[in-house]
C-alpha atoms as a PDB file:
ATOM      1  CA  UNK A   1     -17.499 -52.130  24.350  1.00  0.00           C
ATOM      2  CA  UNK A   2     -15.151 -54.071  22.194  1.00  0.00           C
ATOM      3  CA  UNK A   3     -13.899 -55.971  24.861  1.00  0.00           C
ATOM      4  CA  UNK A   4     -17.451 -56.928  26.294  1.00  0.00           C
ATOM      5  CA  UNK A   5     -17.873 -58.087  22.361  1.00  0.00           C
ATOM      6  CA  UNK A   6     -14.505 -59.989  22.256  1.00  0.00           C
ATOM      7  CA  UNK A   7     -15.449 -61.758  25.878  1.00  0.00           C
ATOM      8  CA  UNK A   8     -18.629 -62.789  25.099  1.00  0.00           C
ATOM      9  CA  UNK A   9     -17.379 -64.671  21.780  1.00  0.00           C
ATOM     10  CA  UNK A  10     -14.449 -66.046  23.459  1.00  0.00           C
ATOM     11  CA  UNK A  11     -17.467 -67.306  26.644  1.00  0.00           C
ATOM     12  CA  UNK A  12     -19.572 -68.487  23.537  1.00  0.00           C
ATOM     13  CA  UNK A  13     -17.111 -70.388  21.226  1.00  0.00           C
ATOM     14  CA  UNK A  14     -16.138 -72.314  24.490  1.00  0.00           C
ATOM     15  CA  UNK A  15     -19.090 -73.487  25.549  1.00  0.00           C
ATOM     16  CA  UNK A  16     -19.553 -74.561  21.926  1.00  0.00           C
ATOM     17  CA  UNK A  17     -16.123 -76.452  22.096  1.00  0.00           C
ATOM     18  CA  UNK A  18     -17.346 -78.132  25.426  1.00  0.00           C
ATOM     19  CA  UNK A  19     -20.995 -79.533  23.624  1.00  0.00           C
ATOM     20  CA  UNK A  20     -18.615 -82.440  21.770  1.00  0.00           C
ATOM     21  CA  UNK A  21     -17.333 -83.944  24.470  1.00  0.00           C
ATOM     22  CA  UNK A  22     -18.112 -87.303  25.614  1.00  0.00           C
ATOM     23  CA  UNK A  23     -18.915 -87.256  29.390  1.00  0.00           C
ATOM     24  CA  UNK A  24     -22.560 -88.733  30.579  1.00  0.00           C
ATOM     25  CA  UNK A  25     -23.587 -91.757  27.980  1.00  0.00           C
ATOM     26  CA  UNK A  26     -20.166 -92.440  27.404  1.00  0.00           C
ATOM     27  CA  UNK A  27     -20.896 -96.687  27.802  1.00  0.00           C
ATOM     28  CA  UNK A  28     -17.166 -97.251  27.789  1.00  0.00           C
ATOM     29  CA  UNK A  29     -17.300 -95.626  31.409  1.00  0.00           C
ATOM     30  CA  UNK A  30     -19.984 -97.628  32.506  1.00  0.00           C
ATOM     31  CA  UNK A  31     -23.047 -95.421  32.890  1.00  0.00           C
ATOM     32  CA  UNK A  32     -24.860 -97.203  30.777  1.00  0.00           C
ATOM     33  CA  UNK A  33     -25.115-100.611  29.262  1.00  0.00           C
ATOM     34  CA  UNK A  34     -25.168-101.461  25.884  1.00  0.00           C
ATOM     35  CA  UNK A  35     -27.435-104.797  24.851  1.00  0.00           C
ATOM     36  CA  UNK A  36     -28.207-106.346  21.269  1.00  0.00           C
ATOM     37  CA  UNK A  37     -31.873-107.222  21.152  1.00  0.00           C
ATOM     38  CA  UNK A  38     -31.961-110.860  20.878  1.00  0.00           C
ATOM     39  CA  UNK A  39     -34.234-110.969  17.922  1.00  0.00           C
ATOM     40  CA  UNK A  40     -35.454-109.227  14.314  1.00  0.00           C
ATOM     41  CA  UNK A  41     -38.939-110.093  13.304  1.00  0.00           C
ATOM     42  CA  UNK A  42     -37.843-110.087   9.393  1.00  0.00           C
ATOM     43  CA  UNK A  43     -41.887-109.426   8.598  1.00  0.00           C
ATOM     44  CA  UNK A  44     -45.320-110.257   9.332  1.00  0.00           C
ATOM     45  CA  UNK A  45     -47.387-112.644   7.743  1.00  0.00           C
ATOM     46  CA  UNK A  46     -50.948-112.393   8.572  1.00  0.00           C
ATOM     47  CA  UNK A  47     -50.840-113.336  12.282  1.00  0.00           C
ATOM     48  CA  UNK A  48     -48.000-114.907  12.387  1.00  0.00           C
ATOM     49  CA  UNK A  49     -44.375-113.206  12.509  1.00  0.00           C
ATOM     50  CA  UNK A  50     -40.666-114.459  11.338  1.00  0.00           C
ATOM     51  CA  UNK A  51     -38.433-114.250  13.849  1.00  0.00           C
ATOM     52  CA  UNK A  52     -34.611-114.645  13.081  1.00  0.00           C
ATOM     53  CA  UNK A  53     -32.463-114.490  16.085  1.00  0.00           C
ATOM     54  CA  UNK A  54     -29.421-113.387  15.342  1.00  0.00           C
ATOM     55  CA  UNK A  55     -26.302-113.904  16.875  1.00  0.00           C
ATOM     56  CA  UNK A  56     -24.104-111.380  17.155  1.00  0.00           C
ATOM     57  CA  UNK A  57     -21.075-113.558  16.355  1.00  0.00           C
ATOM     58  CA  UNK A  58     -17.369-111.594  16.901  1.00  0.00           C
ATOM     59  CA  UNK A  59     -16.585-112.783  13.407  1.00  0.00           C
ATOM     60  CA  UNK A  60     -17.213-109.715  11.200  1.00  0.00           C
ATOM     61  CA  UNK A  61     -18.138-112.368   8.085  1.00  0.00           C
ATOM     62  CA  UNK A  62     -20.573-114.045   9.952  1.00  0.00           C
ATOM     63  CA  UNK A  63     -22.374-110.796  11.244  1.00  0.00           C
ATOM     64  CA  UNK A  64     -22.177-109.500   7.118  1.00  0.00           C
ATOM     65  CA  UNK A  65     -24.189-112.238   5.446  1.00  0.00           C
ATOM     66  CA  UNK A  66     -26.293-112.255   8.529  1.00  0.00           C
ATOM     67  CA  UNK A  67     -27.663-108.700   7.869  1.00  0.00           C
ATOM     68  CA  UNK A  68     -27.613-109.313   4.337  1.00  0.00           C
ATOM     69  CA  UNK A  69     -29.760-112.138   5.236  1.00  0.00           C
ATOM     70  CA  UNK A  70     -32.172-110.050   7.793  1.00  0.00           C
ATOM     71  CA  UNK A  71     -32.219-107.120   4.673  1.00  0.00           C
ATOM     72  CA  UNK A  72     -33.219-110.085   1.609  1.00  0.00           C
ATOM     73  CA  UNK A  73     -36.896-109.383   0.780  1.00  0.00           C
ATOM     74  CA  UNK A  74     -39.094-112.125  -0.784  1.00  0.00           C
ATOM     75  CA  UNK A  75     -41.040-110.637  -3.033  1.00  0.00           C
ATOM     76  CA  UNK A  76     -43.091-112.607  -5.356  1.00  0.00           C
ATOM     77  CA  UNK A  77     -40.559-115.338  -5.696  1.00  0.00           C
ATOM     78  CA  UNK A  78     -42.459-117.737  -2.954  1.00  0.00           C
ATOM     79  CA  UNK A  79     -45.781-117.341  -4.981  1.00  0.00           C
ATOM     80  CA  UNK A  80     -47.006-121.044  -5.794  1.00  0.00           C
ATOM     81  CA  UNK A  81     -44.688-122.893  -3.480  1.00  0.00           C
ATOM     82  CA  UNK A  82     -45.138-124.890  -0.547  1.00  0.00           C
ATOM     83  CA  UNK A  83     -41.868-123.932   0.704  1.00  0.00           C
ATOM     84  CA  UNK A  84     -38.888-121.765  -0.634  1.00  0.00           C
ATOM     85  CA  UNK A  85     -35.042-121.872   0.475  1.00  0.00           C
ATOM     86  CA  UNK A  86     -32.979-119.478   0.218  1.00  0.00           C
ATOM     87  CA  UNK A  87     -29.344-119.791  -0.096  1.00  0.00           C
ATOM     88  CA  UNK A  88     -26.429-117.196   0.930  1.00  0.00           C
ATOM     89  CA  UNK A  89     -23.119-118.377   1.047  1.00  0.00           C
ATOM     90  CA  UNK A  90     -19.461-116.462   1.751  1.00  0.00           C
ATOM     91  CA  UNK A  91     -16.075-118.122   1.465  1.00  0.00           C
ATOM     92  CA  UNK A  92     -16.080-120.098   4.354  1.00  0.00           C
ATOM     93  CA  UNK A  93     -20.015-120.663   5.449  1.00  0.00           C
ATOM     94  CA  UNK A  94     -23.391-120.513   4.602  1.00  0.00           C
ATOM     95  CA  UNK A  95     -26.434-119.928   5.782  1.00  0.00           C
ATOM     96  CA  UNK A  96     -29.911-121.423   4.219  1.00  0.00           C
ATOM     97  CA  UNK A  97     -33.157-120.615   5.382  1.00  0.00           C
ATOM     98  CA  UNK A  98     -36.858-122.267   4.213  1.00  0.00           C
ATOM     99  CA  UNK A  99     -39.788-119.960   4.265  1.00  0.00           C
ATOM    100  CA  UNK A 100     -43.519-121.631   4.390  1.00  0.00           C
ATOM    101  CA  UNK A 101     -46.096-120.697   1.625  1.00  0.00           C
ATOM    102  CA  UNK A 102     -47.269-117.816   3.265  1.00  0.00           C
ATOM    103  CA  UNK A 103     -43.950-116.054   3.416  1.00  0.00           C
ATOM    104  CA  UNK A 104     -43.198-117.424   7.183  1.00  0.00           C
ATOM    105  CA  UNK A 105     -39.569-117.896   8.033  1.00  0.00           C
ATOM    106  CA  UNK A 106     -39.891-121.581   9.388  1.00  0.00           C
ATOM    107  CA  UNK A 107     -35.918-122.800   9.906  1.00  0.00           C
ATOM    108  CA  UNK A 108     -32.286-121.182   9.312  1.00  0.00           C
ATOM    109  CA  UNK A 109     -29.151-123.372   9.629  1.00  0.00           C
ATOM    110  CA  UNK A 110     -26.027-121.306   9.373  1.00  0.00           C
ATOM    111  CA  UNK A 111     -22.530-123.226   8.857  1.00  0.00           C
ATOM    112  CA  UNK A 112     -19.355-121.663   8.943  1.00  0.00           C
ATOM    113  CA  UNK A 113     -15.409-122.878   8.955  1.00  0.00           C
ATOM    114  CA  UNK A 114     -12.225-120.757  10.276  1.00  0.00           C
ATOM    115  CA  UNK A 115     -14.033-117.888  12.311  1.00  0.00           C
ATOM    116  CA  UNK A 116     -13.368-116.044  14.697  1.00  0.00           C
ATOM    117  CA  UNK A 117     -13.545-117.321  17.335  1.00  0.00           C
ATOM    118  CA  UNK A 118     -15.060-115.469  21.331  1.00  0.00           C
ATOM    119  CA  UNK A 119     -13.131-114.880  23.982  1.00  0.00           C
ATOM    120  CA  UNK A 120     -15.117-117.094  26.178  1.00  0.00           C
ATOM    121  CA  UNK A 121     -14.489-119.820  23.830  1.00  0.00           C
ATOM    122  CA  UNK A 122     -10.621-119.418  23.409  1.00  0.00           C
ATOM    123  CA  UNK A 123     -10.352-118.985  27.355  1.00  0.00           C
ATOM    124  CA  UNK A 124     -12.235-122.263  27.756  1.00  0.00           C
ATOM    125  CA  UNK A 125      -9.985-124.393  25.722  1.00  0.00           C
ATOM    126  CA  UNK A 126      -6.784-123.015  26.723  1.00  0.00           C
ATOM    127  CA  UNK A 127      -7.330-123.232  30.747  1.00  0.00           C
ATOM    128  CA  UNK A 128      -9.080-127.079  30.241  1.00  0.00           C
ATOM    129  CA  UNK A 129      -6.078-128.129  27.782  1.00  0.00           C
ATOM    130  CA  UNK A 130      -3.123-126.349  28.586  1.00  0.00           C
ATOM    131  CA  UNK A 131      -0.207-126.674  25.708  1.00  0.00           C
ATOM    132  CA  UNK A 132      -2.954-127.652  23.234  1.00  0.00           C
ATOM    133  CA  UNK A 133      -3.657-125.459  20.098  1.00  0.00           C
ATOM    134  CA  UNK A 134      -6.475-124.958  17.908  1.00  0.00           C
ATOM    135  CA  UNK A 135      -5.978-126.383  14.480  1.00  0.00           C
ATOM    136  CA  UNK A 136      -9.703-125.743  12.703  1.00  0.00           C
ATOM    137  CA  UNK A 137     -13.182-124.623  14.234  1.00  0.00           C
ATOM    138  CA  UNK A 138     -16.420-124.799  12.941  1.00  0.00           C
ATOM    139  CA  UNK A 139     -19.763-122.644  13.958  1.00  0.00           C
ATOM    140  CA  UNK A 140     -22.949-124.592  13.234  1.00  0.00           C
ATOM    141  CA  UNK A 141     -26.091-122.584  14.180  1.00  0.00           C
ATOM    142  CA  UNK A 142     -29.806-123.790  13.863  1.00  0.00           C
ATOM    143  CA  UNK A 143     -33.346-122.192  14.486  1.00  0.00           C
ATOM    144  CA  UNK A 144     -36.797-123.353  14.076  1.00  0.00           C
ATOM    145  CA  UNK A 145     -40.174-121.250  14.376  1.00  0.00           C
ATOM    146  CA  UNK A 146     -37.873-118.734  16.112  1.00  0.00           C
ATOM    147  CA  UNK A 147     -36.443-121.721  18.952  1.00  0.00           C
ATOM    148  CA  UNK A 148     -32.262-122.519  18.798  1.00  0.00           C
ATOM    149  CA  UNK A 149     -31.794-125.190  17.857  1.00  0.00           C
ATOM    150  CA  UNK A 150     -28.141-125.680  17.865  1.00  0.00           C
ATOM    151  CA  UNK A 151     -25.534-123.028  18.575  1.00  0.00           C
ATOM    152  CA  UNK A 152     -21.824-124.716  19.125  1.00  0.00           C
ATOM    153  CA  UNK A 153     -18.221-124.879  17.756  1.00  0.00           C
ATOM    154  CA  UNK A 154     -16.622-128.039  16.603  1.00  0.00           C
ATOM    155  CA  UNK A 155     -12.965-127.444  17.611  1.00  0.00           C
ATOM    156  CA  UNK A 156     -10.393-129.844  16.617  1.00  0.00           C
ATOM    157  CA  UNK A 157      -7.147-129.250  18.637  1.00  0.00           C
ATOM    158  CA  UNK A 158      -3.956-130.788  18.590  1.00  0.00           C
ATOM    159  CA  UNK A 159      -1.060-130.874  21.259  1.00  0.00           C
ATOM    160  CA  UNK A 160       2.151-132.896  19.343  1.00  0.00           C
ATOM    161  CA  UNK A 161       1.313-136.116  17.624  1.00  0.00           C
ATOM    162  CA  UNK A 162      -2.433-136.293  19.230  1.00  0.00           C
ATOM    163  CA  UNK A 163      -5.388-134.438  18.389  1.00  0.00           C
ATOM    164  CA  UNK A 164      -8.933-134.822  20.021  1.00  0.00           C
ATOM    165  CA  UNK A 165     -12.324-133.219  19.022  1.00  0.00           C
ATOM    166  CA  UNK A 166     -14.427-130.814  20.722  1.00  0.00           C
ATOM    167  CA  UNK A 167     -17.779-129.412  20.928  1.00  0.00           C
ATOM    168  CA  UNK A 168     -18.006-126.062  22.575  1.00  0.00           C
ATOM    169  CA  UNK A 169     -20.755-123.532  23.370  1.00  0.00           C
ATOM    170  CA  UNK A 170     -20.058-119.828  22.971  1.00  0.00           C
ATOM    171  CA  UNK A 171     -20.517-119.473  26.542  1.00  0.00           C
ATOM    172  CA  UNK A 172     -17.001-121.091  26.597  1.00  0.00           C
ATOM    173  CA  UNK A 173     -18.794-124.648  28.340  1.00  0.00           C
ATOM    174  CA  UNK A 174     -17.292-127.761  26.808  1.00  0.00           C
ATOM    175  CA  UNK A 175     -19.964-130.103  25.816  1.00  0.00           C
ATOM    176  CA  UNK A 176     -17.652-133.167  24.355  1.00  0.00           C
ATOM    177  CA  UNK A 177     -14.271-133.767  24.372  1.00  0.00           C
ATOM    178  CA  UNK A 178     -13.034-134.211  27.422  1.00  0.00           C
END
């Protein structure tokens, strides 16, 4: 009987030892996919809706005063305004947004220097300019009534005595500067 007992456990505690492992949703295998939802309705205002898209930007500064930006509540500050701005800024960027009356996000321009910068982006640049190096970037980012606006880097690069200037999108396509 004590060995039944001692079996049983030692079936038991494995099976419980097995439960933690990682082995259908794992997404680094592939099974499934893992997508960011291209936009956050902040809040509702009557019929209307705010809609900030974010981007998820690889620069872990960028993504911080983003959320911080998607969690800022109103309030009663807008009360007796046509519009109201807000302000956030972070050593190295900011990002401003204008609300309507009603509480409506309307635009967001976000403006950042020395961030990091996607893959897509550095792969771009170093297969079109070869020998060339990356000396200061710059992430502008605009939305209006939930439309992008703008959504580039400003690159300036710089290969011995010459440098040039270049817009790029984060889809690594060079718009200027070839």
């Amino acid at each position: 009987m004590k060995a039944y007992i001692i079996v049983f456990l030692f079936l038991g505690l494995t099976n419980l030892s097995y439960s933690q492992n990682k082995t259908e949703l794992d997404p680094s295998d592939g099974n499934i996919s893992i997508e960011n939802l291209p936009a956050v309705v902040i809040k509702s205002v009557g019929d209307d809706f705010s809609v900030y898209i974010t981007d998820r930007n690889s620069d872990p500064k960028v993504r911080k005063l983003q959320d911080r930006f998607i969690a800022y509540d109103l309030g009663k500050n807008l009360e007796g305004y046509e519009t109201y701005l807000v302000y956030m800024e972070i050593k190295g960027g900011a990002l401003t947004a204008t609300y309507d009356e009603k509480g409506k996000l309307i635009r967001v321009v976000e403006n950042y220097v020395n961030v990091k910068l996607p893959a897509k982006v550095f792969y771009s640049v170093y297969k079109n300019f070869p020998g060339w190096e990356i000396i200061n970037d710059k992430y502008l980012y605009s939305q209006e009534n939930g439309d992008i606006l703008k959504k580039e880097y400003n690159l300036k690069i710089k290969k011995g005595n010459e440098t040039k200037r270049l817009t790029v999108r984060p889809n690594g396509e060079i718009i200027s500067g070839m």
